[in-house]
C-alpha atoms as a PDB file:
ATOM      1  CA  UNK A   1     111.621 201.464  95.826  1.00  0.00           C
ATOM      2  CA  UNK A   2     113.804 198.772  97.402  1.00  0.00           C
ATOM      3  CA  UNK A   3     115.706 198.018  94.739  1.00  0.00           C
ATOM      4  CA  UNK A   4     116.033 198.134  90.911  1.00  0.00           C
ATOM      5  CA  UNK A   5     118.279 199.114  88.349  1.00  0.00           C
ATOM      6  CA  UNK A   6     119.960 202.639  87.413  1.00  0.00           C
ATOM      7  CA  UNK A   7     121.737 204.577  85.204  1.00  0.00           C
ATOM      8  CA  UNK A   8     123.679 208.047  84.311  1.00  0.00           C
ATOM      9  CA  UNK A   9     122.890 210.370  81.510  1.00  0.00           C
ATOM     10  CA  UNK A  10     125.556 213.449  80.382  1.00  0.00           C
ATOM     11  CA  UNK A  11     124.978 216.354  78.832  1.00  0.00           C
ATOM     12  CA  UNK A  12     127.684 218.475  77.729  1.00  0.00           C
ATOM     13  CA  UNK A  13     127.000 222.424  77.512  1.00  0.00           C
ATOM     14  CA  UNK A  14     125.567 222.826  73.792  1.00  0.00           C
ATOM     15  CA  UNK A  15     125.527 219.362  73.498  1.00  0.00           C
ATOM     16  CA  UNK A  16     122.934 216.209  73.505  1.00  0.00           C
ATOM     17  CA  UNK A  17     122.242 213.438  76.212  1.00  0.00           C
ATOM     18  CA  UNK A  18     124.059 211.082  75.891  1.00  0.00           C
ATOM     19  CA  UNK A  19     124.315 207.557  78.454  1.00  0.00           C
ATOM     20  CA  UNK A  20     127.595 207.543  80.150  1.00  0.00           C
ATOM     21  CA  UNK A  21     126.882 203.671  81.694  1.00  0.00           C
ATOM     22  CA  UNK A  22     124.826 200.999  81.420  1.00  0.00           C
ATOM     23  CA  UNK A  23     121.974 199.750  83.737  1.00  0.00           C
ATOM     24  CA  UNK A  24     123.308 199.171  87.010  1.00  0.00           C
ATOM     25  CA  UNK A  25     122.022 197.457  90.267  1.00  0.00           C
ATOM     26  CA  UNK A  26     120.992 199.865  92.812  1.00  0.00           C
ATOM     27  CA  UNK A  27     119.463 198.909  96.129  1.00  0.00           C
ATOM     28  CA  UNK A  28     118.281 200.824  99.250  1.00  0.00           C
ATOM     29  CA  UNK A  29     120.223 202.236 101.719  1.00  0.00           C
ATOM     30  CA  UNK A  30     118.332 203.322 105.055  1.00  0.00           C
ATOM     31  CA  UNK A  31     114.926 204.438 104.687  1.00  0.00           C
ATOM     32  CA  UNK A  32     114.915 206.931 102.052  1.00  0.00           C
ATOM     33  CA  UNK A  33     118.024 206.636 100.235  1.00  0.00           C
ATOM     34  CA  UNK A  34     118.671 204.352  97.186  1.00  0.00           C
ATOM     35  CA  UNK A  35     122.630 203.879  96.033  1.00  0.00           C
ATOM     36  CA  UNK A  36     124.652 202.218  93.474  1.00  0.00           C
ATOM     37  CA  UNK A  37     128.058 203.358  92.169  1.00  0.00           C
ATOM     38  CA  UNK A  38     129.950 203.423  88.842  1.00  0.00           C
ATOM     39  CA  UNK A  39     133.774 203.155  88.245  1.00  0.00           C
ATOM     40  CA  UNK A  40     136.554 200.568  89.854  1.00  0.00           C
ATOM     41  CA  UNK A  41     136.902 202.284  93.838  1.00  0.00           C
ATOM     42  CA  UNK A  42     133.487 205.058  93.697  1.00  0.00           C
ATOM     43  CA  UNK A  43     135.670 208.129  93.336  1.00  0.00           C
ATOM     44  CA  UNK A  44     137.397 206.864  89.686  1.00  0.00           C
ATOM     45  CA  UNK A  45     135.492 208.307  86.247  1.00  0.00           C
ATOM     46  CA  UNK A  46     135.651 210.721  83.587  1.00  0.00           C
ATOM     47  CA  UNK A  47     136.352 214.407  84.152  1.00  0.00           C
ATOM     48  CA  UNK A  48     133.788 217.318  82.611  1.00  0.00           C
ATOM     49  CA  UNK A  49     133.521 221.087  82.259  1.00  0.00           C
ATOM     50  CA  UNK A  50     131.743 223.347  83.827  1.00  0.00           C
ATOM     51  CA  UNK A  51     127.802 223.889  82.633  1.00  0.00           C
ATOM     52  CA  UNK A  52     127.245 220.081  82.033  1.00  0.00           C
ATOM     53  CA  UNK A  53     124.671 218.511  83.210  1.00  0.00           C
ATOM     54  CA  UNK A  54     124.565 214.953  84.925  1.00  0.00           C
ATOM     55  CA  UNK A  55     121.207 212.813  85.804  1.00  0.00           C
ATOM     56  CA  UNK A  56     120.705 209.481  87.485  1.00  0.00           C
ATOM     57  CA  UNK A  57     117.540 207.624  85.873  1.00  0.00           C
ATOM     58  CA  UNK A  58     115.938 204.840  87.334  1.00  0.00           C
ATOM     59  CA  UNK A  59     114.115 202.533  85.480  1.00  0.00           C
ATOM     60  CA  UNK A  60     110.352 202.560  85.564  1.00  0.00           C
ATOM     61  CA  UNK A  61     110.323 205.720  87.312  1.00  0.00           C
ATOM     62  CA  UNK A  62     110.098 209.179  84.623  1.00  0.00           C
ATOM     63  CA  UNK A  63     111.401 211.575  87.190  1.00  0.00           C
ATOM     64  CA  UNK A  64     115.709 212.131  86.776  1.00  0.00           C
ATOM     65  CA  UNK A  65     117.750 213.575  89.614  1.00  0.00           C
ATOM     66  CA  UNK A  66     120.049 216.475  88.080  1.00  0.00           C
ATOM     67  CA  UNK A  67     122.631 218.188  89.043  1.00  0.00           C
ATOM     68  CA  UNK A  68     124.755 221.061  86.541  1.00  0.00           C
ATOM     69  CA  UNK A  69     128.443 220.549  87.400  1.00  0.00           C
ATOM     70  CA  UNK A  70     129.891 224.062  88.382  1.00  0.00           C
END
């Protein structure tokens, strides 16, 4: 993938998915590493508790990178 468009799902403990942005631009960094970045300065955005669950989709592709905030 060189570039192509991505964007963030949320999932609050006992809650659903839900999208927390839009589709945004992402292109490749280096060989094997493919970036893009929400908020005003990278580090900005919205604060959740511990359990939830964050994914990065990319579209046309049906596997999510996950992480569970702890």
């Amino acid at each position: 993938m060189r570039s192509g468009s991505a964007r963030w799902l949320v999932k609050n403990p006992g809650g659903t998915w839900k999208a927390g942005g839009g589709w945004k631009r992402a292109g490749r960094v280096g060989g094997t590493f493919v970036e893009t970045s929400w908020g005003r300065d990278g580090h900005t955005g919205p604060v959740y508790p511990r359990g939830t669950r964050i994914c990065i989709e990319f579209k046309g592709l049906s596997t999510r990178a996950c992480v569970t905030l702890k």
